[in-house]
PDB file of N, CA and C in Angstrom:
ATOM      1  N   UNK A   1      -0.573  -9.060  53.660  1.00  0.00           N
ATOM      2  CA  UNK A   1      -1.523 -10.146  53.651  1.00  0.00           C
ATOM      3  C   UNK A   1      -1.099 -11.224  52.640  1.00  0.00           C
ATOM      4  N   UNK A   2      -0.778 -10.722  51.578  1.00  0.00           N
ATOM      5  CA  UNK A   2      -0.069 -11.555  50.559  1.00  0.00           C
ATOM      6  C   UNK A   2       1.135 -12.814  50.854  1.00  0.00           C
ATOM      7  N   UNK A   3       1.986 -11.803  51.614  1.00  0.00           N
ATOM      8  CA  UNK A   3       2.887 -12.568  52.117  1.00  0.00           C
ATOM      9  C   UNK A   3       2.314 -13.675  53.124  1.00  0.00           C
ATOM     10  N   UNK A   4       1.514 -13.355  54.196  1.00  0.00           N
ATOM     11  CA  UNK A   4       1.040 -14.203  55.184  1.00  0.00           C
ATOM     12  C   UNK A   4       0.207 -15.314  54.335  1.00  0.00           C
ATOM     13  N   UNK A   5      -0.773 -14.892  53.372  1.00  0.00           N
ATOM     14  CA  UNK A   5      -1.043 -16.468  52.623  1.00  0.00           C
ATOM     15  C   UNK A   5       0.208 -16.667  52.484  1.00  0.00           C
ATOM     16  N   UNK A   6       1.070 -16.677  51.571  1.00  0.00           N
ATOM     17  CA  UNK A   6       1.902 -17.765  51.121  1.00  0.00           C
ATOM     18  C   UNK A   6       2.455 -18.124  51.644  1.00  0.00           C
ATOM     19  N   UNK A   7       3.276 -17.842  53.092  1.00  0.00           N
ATOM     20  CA  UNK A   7       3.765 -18.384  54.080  1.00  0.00           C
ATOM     21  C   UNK A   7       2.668 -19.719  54.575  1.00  0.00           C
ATOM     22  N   UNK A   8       1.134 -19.592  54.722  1.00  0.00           N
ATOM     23  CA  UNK A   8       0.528 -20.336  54.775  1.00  0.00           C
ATOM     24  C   UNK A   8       0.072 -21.268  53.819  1.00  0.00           C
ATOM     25  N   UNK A   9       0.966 -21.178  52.200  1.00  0.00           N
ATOM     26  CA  UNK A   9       1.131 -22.608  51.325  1.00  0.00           C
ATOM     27  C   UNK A   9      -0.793 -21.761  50.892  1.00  0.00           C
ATOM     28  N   UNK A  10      -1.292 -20.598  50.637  1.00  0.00           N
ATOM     29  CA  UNK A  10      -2.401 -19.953  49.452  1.00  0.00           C
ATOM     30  C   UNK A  10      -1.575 -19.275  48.840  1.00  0.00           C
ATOM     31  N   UNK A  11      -2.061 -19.047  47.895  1.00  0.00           N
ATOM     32  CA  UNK A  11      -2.219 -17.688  47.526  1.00  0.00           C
ATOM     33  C   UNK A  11      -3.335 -16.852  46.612  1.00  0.00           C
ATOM     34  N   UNK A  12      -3.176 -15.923  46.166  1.00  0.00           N
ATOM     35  CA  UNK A  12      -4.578 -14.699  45.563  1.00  0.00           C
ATOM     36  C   UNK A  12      -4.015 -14.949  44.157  1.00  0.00           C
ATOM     37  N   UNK A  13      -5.460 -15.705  43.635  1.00  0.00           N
ATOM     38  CA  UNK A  13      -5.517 -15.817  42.072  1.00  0.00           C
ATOM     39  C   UNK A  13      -6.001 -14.611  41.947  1.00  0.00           C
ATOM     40  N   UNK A  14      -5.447 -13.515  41.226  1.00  0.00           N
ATOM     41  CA  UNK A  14      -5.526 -12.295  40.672  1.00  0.00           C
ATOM     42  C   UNK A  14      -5.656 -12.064  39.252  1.00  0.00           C
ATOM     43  N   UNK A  15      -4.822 -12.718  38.449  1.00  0.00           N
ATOM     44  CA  UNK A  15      -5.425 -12.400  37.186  1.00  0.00           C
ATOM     45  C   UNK A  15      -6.878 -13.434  36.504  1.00  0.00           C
ATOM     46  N   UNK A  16      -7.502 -12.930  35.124  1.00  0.00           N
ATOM     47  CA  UNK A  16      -8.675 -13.322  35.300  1.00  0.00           C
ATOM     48  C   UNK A  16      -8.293 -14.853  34.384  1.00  0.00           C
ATOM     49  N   UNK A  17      -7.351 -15.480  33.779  1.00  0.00           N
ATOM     50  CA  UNK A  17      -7.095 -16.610  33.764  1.00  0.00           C
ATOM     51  C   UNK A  17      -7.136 -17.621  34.463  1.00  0.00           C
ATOM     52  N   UNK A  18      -6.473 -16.963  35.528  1.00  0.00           N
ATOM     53  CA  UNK A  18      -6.247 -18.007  36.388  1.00  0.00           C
ATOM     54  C   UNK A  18      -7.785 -18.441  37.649  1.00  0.00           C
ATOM     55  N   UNK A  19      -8.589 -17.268  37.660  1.00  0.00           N
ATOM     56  CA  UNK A  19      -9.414 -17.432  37.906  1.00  0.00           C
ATOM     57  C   UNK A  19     -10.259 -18.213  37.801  1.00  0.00           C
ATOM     58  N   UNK A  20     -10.440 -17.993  36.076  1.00  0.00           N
ATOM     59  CA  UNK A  20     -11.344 -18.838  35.152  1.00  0.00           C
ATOM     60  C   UNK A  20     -11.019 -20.535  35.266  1.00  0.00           C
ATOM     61  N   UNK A  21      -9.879 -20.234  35.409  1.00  0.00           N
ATOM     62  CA  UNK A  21      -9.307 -22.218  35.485  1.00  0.00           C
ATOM     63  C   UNK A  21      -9.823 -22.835  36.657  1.00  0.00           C
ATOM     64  N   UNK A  22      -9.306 -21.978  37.908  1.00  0.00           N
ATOM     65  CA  UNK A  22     -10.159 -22.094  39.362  1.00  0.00           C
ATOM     66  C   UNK A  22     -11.483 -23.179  39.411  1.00  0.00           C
ATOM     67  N   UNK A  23     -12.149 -21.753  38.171  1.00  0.00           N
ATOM     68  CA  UNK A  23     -13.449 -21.971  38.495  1.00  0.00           C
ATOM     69  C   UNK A  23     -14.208 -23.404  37.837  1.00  0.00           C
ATOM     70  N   UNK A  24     -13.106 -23.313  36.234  1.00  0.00           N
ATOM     71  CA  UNK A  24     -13.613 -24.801  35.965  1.00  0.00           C
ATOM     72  C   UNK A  24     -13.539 -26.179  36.823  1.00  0.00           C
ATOM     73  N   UNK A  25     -12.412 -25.953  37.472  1.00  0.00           N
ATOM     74  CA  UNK A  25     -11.410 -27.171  38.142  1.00  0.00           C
ATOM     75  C   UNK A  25     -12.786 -27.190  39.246  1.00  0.00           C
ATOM     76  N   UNK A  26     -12.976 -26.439  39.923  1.00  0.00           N
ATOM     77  CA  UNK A  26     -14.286 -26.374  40.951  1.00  0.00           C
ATOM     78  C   UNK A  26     -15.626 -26.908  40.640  1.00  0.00           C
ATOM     79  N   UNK A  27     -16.217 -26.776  39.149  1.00  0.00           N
ATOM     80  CA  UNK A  27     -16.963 -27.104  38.689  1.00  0.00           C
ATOM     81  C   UNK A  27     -16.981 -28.901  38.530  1.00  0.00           C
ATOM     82  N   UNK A  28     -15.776 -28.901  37.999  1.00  0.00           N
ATOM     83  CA  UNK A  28     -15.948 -30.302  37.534  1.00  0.00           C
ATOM     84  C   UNK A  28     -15.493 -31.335  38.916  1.00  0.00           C
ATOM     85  N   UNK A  29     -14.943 -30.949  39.809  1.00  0.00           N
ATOM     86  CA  UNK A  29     -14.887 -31.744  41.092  1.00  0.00           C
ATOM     87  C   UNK A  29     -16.028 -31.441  41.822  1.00  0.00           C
ATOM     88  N   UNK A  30     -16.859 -30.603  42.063  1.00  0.00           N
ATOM     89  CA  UNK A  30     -18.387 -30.745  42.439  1.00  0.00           C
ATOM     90  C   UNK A  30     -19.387 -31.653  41.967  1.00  0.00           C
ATOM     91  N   UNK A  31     -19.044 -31.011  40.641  1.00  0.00           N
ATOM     92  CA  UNK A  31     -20.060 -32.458  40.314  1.00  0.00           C
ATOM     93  C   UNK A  31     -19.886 -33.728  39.527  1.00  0.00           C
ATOM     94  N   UNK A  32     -18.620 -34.189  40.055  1.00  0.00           N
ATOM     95  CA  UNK A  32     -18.058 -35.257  40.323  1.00  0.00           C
ATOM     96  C   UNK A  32     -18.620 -36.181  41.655  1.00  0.00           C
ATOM     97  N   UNK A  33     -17.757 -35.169  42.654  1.00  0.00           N
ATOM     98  CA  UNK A  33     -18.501 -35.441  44.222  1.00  0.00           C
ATOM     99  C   UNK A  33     -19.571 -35.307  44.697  1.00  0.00           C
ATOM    100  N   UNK A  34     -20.429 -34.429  44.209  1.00  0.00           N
ATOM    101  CA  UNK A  34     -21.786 -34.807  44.356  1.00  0.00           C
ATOM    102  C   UNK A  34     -23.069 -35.361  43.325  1.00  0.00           C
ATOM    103  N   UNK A  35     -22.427 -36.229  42.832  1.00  0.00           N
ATOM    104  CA  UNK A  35     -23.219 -36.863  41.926  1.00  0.00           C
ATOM    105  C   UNK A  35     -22.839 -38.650  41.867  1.00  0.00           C
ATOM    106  N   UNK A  36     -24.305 -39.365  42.368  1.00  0.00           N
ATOM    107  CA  UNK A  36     -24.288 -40.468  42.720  1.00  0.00           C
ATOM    108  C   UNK A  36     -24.742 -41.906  41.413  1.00  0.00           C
ATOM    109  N   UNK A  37     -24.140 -41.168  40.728  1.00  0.00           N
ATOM    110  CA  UNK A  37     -24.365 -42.043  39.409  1.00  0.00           C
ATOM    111  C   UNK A  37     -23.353 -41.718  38.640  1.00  0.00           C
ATOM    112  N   UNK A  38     -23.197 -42.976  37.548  1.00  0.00           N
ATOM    113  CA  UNK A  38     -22.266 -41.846  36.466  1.00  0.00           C
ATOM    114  C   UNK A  38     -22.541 -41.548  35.806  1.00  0.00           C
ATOM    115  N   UNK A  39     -21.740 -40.162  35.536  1.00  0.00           N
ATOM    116  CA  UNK A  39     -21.987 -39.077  34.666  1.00  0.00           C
ATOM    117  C   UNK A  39     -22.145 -39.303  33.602  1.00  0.00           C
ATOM    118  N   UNK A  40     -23.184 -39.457  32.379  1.00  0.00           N
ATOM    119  CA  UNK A  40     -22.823 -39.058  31.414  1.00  0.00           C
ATOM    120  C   UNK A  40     -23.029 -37.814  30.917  1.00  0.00           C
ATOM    121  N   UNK A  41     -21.581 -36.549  30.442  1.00  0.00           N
ATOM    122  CA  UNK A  41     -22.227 -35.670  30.969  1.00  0.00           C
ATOM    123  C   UNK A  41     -21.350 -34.527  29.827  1.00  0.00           C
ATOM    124  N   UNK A  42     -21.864 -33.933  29.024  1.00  0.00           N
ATOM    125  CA  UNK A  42     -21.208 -33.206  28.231  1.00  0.00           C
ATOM    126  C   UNK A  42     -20.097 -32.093  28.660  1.00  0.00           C
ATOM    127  N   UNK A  43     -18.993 -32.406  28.899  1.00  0.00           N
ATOM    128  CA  UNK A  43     -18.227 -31.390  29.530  1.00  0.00           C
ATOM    129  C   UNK A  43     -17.807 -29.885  29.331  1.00  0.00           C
ATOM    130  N   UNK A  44     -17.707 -30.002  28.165  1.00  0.00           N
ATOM    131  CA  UNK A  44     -17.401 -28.528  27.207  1.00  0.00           C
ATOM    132  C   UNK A  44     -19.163 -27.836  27.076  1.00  0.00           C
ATOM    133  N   UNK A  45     -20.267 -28.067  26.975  1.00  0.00           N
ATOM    134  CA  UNK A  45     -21.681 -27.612  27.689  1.00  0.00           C
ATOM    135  C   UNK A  45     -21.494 -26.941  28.943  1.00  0.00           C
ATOM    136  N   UNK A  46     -21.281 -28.027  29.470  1.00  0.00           N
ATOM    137  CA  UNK A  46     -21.806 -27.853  30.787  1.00  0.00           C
ATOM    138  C   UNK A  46     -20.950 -26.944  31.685  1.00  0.00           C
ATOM    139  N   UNK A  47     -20.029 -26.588  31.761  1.00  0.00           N
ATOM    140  CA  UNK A  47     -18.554 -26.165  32.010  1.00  0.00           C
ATOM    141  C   UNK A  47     -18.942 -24.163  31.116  1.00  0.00           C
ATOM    142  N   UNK A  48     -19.275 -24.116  29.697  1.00  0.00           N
ATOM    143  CA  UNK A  48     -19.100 -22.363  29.247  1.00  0.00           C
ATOM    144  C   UNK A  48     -21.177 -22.684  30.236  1.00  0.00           C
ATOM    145  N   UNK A  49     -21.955 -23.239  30.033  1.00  0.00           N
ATOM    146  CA  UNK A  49     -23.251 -23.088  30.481  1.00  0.00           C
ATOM    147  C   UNK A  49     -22.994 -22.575  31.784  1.00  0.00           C
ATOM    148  N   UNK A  50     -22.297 -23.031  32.631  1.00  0.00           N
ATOM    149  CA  UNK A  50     -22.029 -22.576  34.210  1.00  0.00           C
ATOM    150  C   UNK A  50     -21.497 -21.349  34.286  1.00  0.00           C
ATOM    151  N   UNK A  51     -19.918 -20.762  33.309  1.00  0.00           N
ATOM    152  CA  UNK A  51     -19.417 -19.956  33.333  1.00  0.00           C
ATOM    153  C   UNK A  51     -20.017 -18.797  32.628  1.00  0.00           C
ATOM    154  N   UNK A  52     -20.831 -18.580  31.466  1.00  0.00           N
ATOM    155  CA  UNK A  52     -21.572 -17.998  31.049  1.00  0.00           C
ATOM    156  C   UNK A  52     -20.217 -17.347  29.485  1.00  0.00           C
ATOM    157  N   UNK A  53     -19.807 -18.327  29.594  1.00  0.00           N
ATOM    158  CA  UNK A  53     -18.590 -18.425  28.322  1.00  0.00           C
ATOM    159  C   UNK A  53     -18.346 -19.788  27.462  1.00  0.00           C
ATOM    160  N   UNK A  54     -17.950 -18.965  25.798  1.00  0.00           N
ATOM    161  CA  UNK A  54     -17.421 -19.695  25.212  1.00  0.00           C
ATOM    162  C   UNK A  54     -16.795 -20.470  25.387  1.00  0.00           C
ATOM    163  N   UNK A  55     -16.798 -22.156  25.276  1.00  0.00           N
ATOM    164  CA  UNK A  55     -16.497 -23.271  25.290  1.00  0.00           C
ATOM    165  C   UNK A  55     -14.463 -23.104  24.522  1.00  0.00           C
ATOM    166  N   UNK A  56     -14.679 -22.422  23.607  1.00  0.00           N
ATOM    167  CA  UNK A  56     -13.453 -22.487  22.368  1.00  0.00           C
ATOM    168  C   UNK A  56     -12.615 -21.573  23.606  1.00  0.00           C
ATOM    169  N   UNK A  57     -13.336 -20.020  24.133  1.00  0.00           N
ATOM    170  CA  UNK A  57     -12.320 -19.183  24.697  1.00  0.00           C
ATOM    171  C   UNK A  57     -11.578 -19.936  25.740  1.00  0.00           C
ATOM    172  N   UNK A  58     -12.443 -20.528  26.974  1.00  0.00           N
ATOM    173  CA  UNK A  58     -11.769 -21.618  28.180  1.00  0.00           C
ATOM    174  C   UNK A  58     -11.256 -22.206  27.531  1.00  0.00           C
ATOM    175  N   UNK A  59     -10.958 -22.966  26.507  1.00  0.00           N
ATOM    176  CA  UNK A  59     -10.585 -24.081  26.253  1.00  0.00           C
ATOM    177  C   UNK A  59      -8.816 -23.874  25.576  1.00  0.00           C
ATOM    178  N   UNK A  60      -8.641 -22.541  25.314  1.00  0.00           N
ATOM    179  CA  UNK A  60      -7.347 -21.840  24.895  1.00  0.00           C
ATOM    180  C   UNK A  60      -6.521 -21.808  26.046  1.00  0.00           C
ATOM    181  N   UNK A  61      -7.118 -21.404  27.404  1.00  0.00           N
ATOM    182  CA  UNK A  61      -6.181 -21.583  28.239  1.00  0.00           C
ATOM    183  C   UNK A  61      -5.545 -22.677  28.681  1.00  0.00           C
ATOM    184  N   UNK A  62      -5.703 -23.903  28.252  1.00  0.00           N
ATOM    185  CA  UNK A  62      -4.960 -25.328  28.150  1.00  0.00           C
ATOM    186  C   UNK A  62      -3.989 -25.496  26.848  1.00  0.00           C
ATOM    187  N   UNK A  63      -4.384 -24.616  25.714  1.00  0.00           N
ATOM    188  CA  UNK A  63      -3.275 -25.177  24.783  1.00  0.00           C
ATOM    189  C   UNK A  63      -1.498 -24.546  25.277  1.00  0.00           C
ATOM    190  N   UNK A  64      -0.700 -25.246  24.873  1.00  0.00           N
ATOM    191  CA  UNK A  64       0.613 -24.771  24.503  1.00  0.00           C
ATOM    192  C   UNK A  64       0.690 -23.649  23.942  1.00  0.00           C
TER     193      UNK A  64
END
């Protein structure tokens, strides 16, 4: 199955990093796109408030 996603250009985010990034990247293009005003909108809140995590821990998986 593995193989057949990636032949089809997916693949299975499996570890829980990469997950977590997923899930921000999802977050913040939702409500981007569904929101008809602009945002002013605390990102690092709103982002561990959704995930039910530390702001500092997500925020490690972007450093160098």
């Amino acid at each position: 199955m593995k193989k057949e996603l990636r032949n089809s250009g997916f693949s299975l985010k499996t570890d829980r990093k990469s997950q977590l990034i997923e899930q921000m990247k999802s977050l913040v293009v939702e409500k981007i796109h569904h929101s008809n005003k602009l945002l002013d909108i605390k990102w690092p809140e709103f982002i561990s408030e959704k995930l039910h995590l530390n702001y500092k821990y997500l925020s490690s998986f972007f450093l160098l």
